[in-house]
Protein backbone atom coordinates (compact mmCIF):
# COMPACT_ATOMS: atom_id res chain seq x y z
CA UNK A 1 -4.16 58.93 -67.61
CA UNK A 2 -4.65 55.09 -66.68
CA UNK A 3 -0.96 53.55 -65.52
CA UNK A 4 -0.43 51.05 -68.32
CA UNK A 5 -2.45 53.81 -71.52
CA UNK A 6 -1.06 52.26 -74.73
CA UNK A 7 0.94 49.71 -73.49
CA UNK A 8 0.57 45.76 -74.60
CA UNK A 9 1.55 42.73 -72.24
CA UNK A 10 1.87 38.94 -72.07
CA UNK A 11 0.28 36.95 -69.14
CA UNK A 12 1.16 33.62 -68.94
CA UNK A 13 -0.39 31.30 -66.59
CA UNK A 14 -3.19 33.97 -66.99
CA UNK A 15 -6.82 31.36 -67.08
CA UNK A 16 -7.00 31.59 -63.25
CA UNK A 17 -5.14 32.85 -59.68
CA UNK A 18 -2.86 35.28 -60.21
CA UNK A 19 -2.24 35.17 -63.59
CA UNK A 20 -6.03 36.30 -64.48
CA UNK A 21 -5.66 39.20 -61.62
CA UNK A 22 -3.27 40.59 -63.10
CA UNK A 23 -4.76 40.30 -66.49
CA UNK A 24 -7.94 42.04 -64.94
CA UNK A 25 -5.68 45.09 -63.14
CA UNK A 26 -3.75 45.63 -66.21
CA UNK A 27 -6.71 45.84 -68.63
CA UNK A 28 -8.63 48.27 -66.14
CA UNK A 29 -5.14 50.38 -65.89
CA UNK A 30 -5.33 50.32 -69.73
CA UNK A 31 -3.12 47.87 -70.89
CA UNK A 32 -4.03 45.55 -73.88
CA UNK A 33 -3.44 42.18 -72.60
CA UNK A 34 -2.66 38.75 -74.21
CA UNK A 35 -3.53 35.92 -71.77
CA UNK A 36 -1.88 32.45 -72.48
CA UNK A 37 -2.26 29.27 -70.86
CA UNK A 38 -3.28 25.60 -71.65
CA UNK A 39 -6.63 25.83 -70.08
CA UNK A 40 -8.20 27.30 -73.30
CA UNK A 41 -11.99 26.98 -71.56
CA UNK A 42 -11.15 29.16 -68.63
CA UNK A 43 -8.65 31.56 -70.45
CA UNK A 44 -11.01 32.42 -72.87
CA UNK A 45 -13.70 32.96 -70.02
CA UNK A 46 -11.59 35.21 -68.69
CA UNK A 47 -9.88 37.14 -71.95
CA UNK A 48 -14.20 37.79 -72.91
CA UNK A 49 -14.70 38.89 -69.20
CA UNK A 50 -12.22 41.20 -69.99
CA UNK A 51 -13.63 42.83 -73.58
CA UNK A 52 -11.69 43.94 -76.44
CA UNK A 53 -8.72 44.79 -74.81
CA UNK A 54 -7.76 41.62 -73.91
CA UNK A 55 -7.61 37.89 -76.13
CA UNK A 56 -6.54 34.56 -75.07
CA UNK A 57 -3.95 32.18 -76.87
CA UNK A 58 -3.38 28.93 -75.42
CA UNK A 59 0.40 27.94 -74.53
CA UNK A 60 2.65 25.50 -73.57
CA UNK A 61 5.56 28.02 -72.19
CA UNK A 62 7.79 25.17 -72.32
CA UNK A 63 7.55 25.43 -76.36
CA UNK A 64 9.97 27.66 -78.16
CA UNK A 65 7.45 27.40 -80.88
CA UNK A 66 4.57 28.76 -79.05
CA UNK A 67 6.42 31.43 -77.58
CA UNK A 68 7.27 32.43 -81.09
CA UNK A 69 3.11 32.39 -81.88
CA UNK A 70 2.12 34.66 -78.60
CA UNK A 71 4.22 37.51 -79.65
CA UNK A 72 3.39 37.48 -83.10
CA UNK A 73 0.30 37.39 -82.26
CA UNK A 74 0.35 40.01 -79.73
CA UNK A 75 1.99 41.92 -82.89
CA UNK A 76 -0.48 41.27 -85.43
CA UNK A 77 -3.51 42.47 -82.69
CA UNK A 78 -1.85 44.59 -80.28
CA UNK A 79 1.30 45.97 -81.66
CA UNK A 80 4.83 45.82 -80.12
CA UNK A 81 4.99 44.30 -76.67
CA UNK A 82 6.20 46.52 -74.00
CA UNK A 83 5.25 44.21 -70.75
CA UNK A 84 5.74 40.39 -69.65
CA UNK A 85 4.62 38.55 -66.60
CA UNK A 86 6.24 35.27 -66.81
CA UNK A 87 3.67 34.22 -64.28
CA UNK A 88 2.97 30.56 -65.33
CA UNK A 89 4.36 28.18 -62.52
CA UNK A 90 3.71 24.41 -61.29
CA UNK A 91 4.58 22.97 -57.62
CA UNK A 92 4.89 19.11 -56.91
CA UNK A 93 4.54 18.27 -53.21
CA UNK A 94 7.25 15.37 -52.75
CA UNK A 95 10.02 14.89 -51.23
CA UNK A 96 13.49 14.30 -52.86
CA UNK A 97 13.62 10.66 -51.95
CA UNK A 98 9.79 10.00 -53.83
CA UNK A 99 9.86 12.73 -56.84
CA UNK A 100 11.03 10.90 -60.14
CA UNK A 101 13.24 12.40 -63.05
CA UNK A 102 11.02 13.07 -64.89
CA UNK A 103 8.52 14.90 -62.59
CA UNK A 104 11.53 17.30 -61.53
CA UNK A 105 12.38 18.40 -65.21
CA UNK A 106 8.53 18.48 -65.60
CA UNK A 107 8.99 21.83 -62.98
CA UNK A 108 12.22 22.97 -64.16
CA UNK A 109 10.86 23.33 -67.84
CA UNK A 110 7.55 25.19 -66.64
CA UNK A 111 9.21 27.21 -63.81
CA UNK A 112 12.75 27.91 -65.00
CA UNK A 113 13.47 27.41 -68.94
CA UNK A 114 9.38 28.72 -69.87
CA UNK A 115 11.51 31.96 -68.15
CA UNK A 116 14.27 31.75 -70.11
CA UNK A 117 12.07 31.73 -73.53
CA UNK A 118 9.82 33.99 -72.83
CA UNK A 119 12.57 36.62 -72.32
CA UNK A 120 14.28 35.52 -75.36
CA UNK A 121 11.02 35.66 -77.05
CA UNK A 122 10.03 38.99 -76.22
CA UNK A 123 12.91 41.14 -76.20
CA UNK A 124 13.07 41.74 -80.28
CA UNK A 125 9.45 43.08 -79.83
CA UNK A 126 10.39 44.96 -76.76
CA UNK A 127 13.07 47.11 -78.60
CA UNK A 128 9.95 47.49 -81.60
CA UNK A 129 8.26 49.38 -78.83
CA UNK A 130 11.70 51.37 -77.39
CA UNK A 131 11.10 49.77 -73.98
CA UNK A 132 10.31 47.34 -71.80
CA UNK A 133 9.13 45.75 -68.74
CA UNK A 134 9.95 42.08 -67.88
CA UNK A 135 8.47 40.87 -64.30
CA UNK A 136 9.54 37.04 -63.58
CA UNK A 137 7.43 35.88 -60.22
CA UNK A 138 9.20 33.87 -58.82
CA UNK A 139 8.70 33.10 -54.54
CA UNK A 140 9.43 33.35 -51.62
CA UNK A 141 11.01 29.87 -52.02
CA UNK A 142 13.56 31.53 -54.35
CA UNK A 143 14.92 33.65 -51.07
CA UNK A 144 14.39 30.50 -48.49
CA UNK A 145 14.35 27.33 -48.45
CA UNK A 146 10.79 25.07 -49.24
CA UNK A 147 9.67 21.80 -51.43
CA UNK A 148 12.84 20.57 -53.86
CA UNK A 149 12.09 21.22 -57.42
CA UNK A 150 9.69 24.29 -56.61
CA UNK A 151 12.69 25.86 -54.46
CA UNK A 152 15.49 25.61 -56.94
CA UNK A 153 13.64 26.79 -59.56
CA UNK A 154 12.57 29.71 -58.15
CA UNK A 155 16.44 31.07 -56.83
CA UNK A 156 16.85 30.01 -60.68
CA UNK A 157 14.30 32.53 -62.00
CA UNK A 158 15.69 35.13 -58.93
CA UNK A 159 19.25 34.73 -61.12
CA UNK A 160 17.79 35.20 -64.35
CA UNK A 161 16.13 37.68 -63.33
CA UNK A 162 19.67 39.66 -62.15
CA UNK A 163 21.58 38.07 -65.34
CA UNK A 164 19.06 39.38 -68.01
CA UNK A 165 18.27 42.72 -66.31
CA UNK A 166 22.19 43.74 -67.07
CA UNK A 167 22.50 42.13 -70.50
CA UNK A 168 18.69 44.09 -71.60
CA UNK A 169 19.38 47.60 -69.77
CA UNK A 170 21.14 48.35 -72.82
CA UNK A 171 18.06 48.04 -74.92
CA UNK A 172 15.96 50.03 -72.61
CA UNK A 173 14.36 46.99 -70.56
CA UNK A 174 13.86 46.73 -66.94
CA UNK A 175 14.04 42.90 -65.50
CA UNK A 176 12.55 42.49 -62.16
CA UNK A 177 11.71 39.48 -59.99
CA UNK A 178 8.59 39.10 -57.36
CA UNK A 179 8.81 36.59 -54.42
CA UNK A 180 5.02 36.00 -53.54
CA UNK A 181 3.89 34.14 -50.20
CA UNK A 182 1.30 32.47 -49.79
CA UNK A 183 -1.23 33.26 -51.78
CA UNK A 184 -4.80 32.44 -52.30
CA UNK A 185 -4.57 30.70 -55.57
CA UNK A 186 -5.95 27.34 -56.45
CA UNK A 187 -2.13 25.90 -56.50
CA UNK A 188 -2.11 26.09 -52.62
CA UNK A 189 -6.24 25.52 -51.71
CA UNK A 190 -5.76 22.02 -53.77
CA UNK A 191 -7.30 19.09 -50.60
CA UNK A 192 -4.04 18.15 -50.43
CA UNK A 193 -2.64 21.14 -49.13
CA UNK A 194 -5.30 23.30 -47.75
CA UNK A 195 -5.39 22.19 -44.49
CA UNK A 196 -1.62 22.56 -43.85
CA UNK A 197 -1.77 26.38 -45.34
CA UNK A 198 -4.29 27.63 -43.26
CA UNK A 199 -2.39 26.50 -39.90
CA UNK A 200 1.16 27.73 -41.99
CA UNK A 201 -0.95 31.15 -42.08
CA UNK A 202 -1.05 31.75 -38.70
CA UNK A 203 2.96 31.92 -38.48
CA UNK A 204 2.71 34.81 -40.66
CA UNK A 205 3.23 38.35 -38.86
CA UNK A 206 0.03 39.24 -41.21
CA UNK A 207 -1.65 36.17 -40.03
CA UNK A 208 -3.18 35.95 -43.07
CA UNK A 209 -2.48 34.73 -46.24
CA UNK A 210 -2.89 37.37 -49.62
CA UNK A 211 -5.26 37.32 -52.24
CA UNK A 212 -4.41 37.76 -55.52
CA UNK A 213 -4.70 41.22 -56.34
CA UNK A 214 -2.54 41.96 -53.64
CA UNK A 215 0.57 40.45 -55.41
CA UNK A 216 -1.32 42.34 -58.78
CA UNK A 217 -0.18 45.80 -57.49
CA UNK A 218 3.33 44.81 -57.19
CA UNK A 219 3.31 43.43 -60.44
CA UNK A 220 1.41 46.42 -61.91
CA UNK A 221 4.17 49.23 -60.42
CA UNK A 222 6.82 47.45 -62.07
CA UNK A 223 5.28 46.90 -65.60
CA UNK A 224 4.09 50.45 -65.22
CA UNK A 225 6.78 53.74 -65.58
CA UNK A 226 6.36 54.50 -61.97
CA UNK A 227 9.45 51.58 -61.74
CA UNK A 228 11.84 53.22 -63.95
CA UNK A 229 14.59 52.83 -62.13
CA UNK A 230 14.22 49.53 -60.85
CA UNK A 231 15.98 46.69 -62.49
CA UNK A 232 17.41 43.63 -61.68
CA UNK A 233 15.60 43.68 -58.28
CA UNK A 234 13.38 41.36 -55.84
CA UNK A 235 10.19 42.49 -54.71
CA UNK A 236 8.99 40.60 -51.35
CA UNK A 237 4.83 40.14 -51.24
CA UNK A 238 4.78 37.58 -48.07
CA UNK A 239 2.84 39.80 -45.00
CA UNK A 240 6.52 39.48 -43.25
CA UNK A 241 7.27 36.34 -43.44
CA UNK A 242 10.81 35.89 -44.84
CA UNK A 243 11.56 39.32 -42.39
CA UNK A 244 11.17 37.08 -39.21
């Protein structure tokens, strides 16, 4: 029997990098799998990659509405929801004295409160099904320190993650956070940055940086059963580098 055999998640950030990895793992493991993100042309490249076990809906996670139109949607096609990845995630490379007001709330609504929804959202479907499986990624910039804005958001999403995993045990739902590294995704090869990664990369015990899947088999053992008693807990993908 496949890992995730009748089981139905929510993807967000899902039209490329890791979010469409993990879209692509769970579907093979047998999961039915609803991909949102506002790039509707490359979601739905991906959700028809992907065949009838999979369907795009575009979303802004930072819309209570739309959160409210992914599940019910994932309802009406799917059935109950038993797994979300709040993957979906923005970074701004400035520093504190250049970033304005309004680009820092821009990454604490996509980073931190899309979190906060999409568990609110989720959960009355989640006892529907009997269980459930909420993975927040967060960073490795939620356990030390990196860019403001990106940082703080991420220990936010670490907290959450702790806060809602002992309100929800009671309704059978495990909470879990995962602190990627640095990962080959095209948030970190933008020209901007790329340069500056791959000399960060050789600092890493690994000296490497992941690909995508590799943070996809984290995030598969914890939406899967195998996790069971794991809850409330951070799960480090980084090749070492937060252990040095």
């Amino acid at each position: 029997m496949k890992r995730l055999e009748n089981k139905v998640a929510i993807i967000t950030g899902a039209a490329q990098g890791m979010g469409a990895a993990h879209a692509k793992l769970f579907v093979e493991e047998g999961a039915k799998v609803v991909l949102t993100d506002l790039n509707e042309e490359k979601g739905q490249a991906v959700a028809a990659e992907l065949g009838e076990n999979a369907i795009f809906v575009k979303q802004d996670v930072t819309s209570e509405e739309d959160w409210k139109v992914v599940v019910a949607k994932a309802e009406e096609v799917f059935g109950p929801v038993n797994i979300l990845v709040n993957n979906a995630g923005i970074s701004v490379n400035k520093s504190i004295m250049d970033m304005s007001l309004e680009e820092y709330r821009r990454i604490v609504d996509i980073n931190q409160v899309s979190v906060f929804l999409g568990m609110r959202a989720v959960v009355p479907s989640m006892e529907k099904a009997g269980k459930g499986s909420i993975i927040n990624v967060s960073s490795i910039n939620g356990l030390v320190g990196g860019a403001i804005g990106y940082t703080d958001t991420k220990f936010a999403v670490r907290g959450m993650t702790k806060a809602a995993a002992i309100e929800l045990t009671r309704k059978g739902i495990r909470v879990n956070s995962v602190h990627p590294g640095v990962i080959a995704t095209p948030m970190i090869q933008q020209e901007d940055a790329k340069d500056a990664i791959e000399e960060f990369a050789k600092f890493i015990p690994l000296k490497r940086i992941a690909q995508p899947e590799e943070v996809s088999n984290m995030v598969l053992f914890l939406a899967s059963d195998e996790s069971s008693y794991s809850t409330g807990s951070e799960f480090v993908v980084d090749g070492g580098l937060t252990a040095q």
